[in-house]
PDB file of N, CA and C in Angstrom:
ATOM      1  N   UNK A   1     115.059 121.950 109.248  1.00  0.00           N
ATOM      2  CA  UNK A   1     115.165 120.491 109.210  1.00  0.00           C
ATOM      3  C   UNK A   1     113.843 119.890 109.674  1.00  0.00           C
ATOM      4  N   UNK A   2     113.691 118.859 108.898  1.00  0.00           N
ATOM      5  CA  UNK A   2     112.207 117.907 109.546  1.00  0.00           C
ATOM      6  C   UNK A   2     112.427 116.905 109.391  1.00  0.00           C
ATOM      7  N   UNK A   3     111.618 115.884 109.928  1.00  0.00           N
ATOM      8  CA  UNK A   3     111.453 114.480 110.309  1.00  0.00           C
ATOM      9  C   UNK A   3     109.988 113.852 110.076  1.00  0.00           C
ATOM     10  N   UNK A   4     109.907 113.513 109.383  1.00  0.00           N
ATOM     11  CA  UNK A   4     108.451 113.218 108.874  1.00  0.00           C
ATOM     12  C   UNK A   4     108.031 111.599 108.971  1.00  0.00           C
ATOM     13  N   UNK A   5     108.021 111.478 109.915  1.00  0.00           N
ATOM     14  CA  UNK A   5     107.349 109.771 109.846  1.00  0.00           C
ATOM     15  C   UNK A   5     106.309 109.385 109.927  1.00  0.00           C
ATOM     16  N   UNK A   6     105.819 108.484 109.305  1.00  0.00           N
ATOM     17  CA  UNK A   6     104.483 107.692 108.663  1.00  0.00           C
ATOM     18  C   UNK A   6     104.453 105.775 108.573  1.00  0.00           C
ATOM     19  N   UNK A   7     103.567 105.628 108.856  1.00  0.00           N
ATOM     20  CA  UNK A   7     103.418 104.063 108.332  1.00  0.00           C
ATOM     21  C   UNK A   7     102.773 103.132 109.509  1.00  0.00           C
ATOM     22  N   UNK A   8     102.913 104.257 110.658  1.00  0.00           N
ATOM     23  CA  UNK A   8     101.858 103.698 111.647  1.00  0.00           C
ATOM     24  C   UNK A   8     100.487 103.134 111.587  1.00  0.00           C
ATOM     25  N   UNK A   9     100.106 102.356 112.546  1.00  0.00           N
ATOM     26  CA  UNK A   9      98.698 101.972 113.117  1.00  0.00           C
ATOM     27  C   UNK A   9      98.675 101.094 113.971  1.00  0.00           C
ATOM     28  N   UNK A  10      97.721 100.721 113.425  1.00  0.00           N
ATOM     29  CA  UNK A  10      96.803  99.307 114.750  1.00  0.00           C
ATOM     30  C   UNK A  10      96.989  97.649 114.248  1.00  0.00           C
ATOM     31  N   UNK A  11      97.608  97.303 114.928  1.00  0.00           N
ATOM     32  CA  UNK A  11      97.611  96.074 114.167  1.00  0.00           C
ATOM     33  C   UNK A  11      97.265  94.928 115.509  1.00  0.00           C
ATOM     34  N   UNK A  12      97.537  93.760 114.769  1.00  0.00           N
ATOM     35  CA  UNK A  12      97.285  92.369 115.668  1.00  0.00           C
ATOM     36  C   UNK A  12      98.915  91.986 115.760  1.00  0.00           C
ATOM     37  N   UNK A  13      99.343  91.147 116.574  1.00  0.00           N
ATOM     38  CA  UNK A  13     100.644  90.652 116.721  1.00  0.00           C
ATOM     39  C   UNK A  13     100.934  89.423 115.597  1.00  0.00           C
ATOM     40  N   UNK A  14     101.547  89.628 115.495  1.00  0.00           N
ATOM     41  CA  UNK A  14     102.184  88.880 114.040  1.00  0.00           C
ATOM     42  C   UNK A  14     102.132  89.120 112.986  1.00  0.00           C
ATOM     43  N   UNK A  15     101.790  90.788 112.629  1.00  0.00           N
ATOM     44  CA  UNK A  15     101.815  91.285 111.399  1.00  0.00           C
ATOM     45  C   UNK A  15     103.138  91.793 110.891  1.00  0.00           C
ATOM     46  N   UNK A  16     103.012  92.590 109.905  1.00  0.00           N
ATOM     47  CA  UNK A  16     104.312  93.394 109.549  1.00  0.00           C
ATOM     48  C   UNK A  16     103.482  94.355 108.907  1.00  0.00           C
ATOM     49  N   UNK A  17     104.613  95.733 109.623  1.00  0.00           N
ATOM     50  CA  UNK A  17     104.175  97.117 109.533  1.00  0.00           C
ATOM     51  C   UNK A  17     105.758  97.771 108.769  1.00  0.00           C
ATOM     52  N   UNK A  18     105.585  98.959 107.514  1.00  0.00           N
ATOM     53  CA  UNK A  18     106.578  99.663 107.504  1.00  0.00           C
ATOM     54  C   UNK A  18     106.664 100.640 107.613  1.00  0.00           C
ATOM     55  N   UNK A  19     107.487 101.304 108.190  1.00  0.00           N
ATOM     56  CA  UNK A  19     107.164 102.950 108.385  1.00  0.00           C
ATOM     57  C   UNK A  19     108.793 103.278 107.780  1.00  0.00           C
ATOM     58  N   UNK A  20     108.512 105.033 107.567  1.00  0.00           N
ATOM     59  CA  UNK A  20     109.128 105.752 106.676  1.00  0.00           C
ATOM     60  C   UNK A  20     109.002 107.078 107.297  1.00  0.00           C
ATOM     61  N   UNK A  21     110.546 107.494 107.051  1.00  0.00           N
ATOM     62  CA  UNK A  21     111.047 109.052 107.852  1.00  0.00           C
ATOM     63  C   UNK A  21     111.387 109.751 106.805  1.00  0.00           C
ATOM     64  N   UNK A  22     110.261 111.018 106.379  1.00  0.00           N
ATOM     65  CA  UNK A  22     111.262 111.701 105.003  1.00  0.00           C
ATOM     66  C   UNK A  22     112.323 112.614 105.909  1.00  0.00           C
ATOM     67  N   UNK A  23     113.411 113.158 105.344  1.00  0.00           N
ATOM     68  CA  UNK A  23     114.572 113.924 105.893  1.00  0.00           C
ATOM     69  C   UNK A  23     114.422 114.812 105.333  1.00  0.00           C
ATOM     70  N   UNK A  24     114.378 116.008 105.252  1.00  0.00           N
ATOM     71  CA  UNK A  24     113.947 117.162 104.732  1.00  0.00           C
ATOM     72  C   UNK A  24     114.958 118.353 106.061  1.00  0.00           C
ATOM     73  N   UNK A  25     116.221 119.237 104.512  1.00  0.00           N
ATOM     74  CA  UNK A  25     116.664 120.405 105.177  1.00  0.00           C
ATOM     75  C   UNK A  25     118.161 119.751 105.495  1.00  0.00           C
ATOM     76  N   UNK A  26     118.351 118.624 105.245  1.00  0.00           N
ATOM     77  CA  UNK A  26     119.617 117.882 105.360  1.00  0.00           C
ATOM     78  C   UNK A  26     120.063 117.332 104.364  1.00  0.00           C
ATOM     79  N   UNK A  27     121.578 117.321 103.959  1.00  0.00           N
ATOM     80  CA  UNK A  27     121.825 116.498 103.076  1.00  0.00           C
ATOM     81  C   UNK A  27     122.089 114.628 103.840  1.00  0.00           C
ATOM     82  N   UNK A  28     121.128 113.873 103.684  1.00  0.00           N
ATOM     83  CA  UNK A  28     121.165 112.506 104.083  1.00  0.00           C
ATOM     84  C   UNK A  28     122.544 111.815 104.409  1.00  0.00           C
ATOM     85  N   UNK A  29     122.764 111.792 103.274  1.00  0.00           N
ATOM     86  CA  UNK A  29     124.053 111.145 102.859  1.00  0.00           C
ATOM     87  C   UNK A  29     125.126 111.037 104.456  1.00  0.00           C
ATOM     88  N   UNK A  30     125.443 112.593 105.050  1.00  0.00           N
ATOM     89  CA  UNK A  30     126.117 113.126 106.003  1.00  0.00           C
ATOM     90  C   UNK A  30     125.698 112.390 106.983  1.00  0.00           C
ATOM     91  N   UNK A  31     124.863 111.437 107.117  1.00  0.00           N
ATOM     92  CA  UNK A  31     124.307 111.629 108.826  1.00  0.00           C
ATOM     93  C   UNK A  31     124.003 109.939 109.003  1.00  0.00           C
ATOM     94  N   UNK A  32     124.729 109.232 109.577  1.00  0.00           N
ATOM     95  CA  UNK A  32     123.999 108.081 110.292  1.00  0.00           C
ATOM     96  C   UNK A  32     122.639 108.584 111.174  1.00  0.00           C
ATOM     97  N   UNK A  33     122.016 107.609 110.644  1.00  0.00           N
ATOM     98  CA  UNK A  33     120.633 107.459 111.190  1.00  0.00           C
ATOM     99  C   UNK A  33     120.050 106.569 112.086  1.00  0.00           C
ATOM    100  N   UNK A  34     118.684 106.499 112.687  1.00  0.00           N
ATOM    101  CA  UNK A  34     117.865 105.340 113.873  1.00  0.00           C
ATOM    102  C   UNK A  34     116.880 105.671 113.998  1.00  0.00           C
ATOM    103  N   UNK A  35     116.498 104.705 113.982  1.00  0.00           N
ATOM    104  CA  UNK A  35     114.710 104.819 114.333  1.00  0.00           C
ATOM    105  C   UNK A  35     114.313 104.829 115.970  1.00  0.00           C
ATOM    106  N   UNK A  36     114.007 105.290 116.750  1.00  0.00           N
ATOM    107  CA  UNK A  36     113.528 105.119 118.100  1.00  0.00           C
ATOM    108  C   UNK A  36     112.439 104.621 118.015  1.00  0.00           C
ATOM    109  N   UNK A  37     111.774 104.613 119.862  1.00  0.00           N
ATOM    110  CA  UNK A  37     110.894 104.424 119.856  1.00  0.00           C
ATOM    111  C   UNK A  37     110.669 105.034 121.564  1.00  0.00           C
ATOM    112  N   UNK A  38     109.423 105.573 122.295  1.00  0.00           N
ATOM    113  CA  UNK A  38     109.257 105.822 123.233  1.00  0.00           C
ATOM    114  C   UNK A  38     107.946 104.730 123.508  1.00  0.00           C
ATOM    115  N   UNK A  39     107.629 103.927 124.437  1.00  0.00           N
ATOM    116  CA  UNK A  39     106.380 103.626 125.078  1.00  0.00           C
ATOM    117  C   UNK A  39     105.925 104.034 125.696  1.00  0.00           C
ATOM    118  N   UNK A  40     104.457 104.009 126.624  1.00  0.00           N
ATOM    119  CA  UNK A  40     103.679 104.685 127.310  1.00  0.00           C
ATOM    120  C   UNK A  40     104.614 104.468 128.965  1.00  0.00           C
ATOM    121  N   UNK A  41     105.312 105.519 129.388  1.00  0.00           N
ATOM    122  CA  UNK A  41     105.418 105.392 130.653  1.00  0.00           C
ATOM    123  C   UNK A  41     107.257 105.470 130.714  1.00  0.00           C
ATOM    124  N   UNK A  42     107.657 105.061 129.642  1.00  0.00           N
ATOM    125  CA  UNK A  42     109.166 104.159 129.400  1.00  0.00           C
ATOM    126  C   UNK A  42     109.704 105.938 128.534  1.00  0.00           C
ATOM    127  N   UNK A  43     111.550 105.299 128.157  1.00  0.00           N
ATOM    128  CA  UNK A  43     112.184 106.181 127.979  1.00  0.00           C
ATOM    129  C   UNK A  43     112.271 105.759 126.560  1.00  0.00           C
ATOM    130  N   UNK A  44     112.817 106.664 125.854  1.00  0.00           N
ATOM    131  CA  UNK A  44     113.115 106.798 124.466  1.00  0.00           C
ATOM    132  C   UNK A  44     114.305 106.089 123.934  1.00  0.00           C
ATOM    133  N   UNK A  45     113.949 104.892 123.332  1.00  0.00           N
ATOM    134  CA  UNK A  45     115.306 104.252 123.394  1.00  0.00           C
ATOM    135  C   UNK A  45     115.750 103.691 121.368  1.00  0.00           C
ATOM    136  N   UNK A  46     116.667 103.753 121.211  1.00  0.00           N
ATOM    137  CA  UNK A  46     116.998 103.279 119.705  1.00  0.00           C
ATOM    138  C   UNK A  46     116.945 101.722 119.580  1.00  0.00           C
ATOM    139  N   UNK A  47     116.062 101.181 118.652  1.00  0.00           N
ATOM    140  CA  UNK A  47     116.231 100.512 118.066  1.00  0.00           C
ATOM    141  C   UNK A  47     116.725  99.858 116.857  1.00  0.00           C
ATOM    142  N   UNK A  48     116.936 100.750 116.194  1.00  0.00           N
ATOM    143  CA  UNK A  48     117.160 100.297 114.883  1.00  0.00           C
ATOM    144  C   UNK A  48     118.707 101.629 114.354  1.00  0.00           C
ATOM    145  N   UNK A  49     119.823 101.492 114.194  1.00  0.00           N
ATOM    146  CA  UNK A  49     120.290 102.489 113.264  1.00  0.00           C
ATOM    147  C   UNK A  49     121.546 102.145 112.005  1.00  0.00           C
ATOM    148  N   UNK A  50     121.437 102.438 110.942  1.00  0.00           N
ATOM    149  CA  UNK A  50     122.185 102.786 109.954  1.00  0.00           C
ATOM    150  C   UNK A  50     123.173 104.007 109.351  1.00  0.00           C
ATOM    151  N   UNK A  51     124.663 103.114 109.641  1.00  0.00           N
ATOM    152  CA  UNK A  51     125.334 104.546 109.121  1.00  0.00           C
ATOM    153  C   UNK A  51     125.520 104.879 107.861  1.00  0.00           C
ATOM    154  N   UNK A  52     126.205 106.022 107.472  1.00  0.00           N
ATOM    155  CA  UNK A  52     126.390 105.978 106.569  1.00  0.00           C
ATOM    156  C   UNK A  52     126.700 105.492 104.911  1.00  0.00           C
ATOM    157  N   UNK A  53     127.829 104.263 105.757  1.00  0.00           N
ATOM    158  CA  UNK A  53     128.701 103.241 105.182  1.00  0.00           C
ATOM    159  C   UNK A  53     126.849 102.336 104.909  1.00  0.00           C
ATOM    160  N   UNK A  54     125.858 102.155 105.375  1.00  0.00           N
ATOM    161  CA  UNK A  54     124.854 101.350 105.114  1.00  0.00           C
ATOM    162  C   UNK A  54     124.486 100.501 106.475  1.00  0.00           C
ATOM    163  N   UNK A  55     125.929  99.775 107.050  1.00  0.00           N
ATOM    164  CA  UNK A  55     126.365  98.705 108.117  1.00  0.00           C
ATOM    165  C   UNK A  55     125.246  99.436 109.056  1.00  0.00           C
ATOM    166  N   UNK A  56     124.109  98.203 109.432  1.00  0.00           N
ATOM    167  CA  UNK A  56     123.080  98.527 110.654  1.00  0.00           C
ATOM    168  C   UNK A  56     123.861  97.888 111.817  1.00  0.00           C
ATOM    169  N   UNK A  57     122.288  98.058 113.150  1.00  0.00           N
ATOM    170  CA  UNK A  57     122.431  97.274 114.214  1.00  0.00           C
ATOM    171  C   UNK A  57     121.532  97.650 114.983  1.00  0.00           C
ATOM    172  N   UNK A  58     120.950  96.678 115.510  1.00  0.00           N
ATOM    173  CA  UNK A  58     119.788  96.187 116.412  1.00  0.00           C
ATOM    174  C   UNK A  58     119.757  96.476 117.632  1.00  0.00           C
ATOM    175  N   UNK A  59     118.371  96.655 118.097  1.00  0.00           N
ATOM    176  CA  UNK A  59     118.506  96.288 119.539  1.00  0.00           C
ATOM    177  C   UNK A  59     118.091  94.910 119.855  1.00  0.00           C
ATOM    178  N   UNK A  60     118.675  94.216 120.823  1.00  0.00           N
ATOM    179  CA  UNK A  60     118.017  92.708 121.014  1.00  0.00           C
ATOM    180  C   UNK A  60     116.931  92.443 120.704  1.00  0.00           C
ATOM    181  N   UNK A  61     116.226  93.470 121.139  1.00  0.00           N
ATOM    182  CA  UNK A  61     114.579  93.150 121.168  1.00  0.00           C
ATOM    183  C   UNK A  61     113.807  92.767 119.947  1.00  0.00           C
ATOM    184  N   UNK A  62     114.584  93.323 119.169  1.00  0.00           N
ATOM    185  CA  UNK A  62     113.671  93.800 117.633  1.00  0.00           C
ATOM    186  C   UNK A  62     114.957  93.045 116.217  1.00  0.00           C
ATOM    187  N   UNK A  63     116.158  92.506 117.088  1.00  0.00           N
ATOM    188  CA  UNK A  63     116.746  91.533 116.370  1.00  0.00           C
ATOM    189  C   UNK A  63     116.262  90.517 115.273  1.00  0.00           C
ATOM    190  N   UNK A  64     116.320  90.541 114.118  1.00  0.00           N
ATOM    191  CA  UNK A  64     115.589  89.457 113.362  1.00  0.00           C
ATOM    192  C   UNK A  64     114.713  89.241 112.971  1.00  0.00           C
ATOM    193  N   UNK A  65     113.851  90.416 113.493  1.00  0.00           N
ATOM    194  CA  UNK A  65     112.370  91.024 113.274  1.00  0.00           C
ATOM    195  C   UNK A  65     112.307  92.446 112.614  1.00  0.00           C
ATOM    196  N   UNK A  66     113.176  92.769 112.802  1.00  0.00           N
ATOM    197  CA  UNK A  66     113.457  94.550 112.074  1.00  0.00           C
ATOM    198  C   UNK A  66     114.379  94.444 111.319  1.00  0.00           C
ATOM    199  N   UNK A  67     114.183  95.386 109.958  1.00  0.00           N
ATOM    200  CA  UNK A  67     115.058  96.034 109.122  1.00  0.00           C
ATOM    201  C   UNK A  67     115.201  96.919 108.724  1.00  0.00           C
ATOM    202  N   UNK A  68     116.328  97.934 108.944  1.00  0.00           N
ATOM    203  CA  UNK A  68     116.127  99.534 108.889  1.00  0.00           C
ATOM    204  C   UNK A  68     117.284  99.710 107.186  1.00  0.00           C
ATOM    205  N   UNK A  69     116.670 100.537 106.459  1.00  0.00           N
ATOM    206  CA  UNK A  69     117.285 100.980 105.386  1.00  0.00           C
ATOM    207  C   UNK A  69     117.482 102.229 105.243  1.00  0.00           C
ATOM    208  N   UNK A  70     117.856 102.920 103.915  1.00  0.00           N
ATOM    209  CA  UNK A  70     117.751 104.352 103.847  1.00  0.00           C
ATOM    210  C   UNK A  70     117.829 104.263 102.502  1.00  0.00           C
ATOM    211  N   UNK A  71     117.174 105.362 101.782  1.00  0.00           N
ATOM    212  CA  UNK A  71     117.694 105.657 100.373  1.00  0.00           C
ATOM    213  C   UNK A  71     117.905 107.118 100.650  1.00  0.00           C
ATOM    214  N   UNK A  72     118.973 107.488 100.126  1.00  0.00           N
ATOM    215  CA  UNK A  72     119.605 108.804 100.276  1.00  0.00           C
ATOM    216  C   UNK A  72     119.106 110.038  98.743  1.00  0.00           C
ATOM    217  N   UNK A  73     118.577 109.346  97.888  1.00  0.00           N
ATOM    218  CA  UNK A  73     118.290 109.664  97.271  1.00  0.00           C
ATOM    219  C   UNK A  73     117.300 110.283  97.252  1.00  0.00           C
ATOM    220  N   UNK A  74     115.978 109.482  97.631  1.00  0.00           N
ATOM    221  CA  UNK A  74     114.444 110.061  98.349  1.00  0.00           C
ATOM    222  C   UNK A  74     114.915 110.766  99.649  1.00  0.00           C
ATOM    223  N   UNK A  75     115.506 110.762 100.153  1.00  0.00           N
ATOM    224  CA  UNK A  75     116.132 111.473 101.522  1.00  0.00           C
ATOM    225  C   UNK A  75     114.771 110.446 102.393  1.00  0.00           C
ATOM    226  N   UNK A  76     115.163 109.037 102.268  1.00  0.00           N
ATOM    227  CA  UNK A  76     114.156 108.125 103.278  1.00  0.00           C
ATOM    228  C   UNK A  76     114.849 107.401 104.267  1.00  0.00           C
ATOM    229  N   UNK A  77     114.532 107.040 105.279  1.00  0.00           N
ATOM    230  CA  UNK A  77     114.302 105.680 106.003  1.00  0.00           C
ATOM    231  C   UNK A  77     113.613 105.585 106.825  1.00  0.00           C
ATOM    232  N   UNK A  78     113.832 104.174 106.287  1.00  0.00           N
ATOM    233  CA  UNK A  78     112.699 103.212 106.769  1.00  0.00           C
ATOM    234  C   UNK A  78     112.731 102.029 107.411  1.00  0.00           C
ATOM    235  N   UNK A  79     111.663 101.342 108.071  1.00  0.00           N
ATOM    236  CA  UNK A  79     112.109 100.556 109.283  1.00  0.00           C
ATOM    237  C   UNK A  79     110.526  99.326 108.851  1.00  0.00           C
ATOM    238  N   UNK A  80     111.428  98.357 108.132  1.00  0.00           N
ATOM    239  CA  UNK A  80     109.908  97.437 107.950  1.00  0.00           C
ATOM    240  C   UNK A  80     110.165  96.514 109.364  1.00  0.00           C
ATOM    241  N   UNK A  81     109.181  96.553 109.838  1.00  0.00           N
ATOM    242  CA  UNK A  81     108.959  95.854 111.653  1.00  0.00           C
ATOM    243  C   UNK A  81     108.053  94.480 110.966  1.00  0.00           C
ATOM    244  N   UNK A  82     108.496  93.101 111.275  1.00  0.00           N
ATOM    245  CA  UNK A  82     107.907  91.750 110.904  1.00  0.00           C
ATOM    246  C   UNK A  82     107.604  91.472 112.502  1.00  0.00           C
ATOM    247  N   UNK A  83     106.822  90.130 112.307  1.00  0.00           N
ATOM    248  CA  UNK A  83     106.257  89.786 113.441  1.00  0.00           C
ATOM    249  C   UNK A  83     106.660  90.758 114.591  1.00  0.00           C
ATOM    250  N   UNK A  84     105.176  91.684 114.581  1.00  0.00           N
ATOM    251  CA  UNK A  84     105.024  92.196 115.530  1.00  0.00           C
ATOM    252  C   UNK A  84     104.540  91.701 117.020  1.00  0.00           C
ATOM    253  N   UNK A  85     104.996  92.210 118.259  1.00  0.00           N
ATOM    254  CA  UNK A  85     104.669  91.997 119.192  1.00  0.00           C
ATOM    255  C   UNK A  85     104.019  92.966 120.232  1.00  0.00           C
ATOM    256  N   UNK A  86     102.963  92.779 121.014  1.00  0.00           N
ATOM    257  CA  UNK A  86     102.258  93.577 122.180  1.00  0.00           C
ATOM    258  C   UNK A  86     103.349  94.738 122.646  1.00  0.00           C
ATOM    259  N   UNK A  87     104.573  94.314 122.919  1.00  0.00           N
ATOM    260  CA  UNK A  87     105.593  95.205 123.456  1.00  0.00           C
ATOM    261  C   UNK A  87     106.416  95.893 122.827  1.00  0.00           C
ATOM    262  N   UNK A  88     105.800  95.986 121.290  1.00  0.00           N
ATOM    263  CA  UNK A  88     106.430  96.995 120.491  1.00  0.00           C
ATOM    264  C   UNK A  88     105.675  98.140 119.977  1.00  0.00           C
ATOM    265  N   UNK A  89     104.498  98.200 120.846  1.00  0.00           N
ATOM    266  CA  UNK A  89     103.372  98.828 120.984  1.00  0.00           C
ATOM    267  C   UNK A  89     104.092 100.553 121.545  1.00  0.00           C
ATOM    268  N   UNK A  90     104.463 101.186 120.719  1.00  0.00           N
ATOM    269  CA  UNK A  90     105.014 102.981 121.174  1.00  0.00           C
ATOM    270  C   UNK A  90     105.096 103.599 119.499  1.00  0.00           C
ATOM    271  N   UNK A  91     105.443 105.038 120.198  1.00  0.00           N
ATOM    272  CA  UNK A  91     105.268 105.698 119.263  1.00  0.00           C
ATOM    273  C   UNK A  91     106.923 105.702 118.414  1.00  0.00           C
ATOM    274  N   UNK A  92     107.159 105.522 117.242  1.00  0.00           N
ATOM    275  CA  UNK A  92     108.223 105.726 116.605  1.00  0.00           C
ATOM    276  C   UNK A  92     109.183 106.665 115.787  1.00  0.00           C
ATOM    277  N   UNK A  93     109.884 107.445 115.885  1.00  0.00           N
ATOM    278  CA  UNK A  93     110.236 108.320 115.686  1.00  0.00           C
ATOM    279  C   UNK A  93     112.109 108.095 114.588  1.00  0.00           C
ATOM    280  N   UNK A  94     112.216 108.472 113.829  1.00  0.00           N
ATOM    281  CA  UNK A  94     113.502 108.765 113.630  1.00  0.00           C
ATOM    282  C   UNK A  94     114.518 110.326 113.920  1.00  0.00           C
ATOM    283  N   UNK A  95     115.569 109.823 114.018  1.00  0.00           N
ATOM    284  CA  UNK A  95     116.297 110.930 114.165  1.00  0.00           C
ATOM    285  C   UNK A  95     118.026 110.572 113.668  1.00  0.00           C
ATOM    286  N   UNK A  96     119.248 111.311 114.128  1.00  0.00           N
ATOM    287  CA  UNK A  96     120.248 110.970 113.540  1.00  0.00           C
ATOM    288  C   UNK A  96     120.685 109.802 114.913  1.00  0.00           C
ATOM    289  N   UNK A  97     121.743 108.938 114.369  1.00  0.00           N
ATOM    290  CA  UNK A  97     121.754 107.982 115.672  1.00  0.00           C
ATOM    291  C   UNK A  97     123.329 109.165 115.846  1.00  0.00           C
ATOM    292  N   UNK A  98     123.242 109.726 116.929  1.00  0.00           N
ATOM    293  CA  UNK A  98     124.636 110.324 117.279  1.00  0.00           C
ATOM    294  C   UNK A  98     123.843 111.273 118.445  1.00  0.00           C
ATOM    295  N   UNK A  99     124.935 111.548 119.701  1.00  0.00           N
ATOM    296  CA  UNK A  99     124.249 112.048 120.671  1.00  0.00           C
ATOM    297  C   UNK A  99     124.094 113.707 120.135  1.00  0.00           C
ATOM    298  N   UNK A 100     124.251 114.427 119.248  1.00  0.00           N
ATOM    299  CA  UNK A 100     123.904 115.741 118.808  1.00  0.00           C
ATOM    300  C   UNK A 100     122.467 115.070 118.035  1.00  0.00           C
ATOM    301  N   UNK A 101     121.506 115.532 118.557  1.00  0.00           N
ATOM    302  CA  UNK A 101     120.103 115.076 117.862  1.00  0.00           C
ATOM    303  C   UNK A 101     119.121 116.351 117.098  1.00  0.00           C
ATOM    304  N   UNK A 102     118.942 116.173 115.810  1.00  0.00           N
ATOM    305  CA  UNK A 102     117.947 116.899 115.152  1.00  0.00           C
ATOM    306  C   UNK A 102     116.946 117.247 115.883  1.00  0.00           C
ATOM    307  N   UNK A 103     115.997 118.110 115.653  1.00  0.00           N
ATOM    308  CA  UNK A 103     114.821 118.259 116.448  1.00  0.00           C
ATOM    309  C   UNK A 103     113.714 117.023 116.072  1.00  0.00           C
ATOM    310  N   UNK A 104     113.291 116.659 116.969  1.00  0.00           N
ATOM    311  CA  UNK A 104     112.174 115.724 116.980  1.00  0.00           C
ATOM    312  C   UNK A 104     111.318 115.687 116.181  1.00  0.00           C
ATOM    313  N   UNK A 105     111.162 115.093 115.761  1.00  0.00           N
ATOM    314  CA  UNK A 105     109.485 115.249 114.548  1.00  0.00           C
ATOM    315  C   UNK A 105     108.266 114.770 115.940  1.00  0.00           C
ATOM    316  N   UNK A 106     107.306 114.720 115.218  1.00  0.00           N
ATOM    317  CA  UNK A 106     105.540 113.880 115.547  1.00  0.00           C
ATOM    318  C   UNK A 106     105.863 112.284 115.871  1.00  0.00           C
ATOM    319  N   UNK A 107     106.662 111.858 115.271  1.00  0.00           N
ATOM    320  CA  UNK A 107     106.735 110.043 115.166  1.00  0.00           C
ATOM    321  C   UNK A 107     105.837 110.026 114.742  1.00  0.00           C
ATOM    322  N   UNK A 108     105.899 108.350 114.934  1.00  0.00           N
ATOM    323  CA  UNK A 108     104.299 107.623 114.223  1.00  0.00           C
ATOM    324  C   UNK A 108     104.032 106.253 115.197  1.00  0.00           C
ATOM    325  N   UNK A 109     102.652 106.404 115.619  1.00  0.00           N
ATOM    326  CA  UNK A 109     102.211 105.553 116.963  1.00  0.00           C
ATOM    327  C   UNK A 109     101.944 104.078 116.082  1.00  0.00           C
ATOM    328  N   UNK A 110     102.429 103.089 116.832  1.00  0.00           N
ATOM    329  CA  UNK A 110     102.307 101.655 116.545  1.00  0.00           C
ATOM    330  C   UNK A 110     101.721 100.907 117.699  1.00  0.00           C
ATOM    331  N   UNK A 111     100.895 100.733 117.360  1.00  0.00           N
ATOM    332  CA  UNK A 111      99.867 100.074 118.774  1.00  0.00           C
ATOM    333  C   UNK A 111      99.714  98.534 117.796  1.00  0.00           C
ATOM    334  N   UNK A 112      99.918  97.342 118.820  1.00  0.00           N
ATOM    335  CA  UNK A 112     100.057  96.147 118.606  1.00  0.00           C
ATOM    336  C   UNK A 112      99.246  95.544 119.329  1.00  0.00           C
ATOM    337  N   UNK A 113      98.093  94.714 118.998  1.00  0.00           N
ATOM    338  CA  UNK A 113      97.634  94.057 120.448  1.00  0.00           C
ATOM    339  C   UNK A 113      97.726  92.560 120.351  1.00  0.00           C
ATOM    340  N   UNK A 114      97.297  91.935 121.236  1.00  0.00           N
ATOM    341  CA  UNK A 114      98.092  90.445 121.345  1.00  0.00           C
ATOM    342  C   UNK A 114      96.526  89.566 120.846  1.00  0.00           C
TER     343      UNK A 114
END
């Protein structure tokens, strides 16, 4: 199984960034999904996940500003992040949203500055 995420960089605050998790070694379909995120110092926390059924949900933070999808087909998801902010500045990672967790991929670092 792998986790392949991409779409990171450097940006200014108020951009929009999308990043993308290929799923590889799984059949997609099976598995509600989430995007995390860890910051420098902080714990690894979910922001973003989609189940199966499609039906997402947010974390406050990233409410109204994030949208997480999937195509099961490409075995993708993806997490387009709009107005970015300084404090969404960590590295991003997907995995399944359920406490049995796939092995970790690399993520992909999103550095935001103000």
């Amino acid at each position: 199984v792998q986790l392949q995420a991409s779409g990171g960089g450097f940006v200014q605050a108020g951009v929009s960034l999308r990043l993308s998790c290929v799923v590889s070694g799984i059949n997609l379909n099976n598995y509600d999904m989430g995007w995390y995120r860890q910051a420098p110092g902080k714990q690894r926390e979910l922001v973003a996940g989609i189940s199966r059924d499609g039906s997402t949900n947010y974390a406050d933070s990233v409410k109204d500003r994030f949208t997480i999808s999937r195509d099961n087909a490409k075995k993708t998801v993806n997490l387009q992040m709009n107005r970015l902010k300084p404090e969404d500045t960590a590295v991003y990672y997907c995995n399944r949203k359920s406490i049995v967790k796939l092995l970790w991929g690399q993520g992909t670092l999103v550095t935001v500055s103000s």
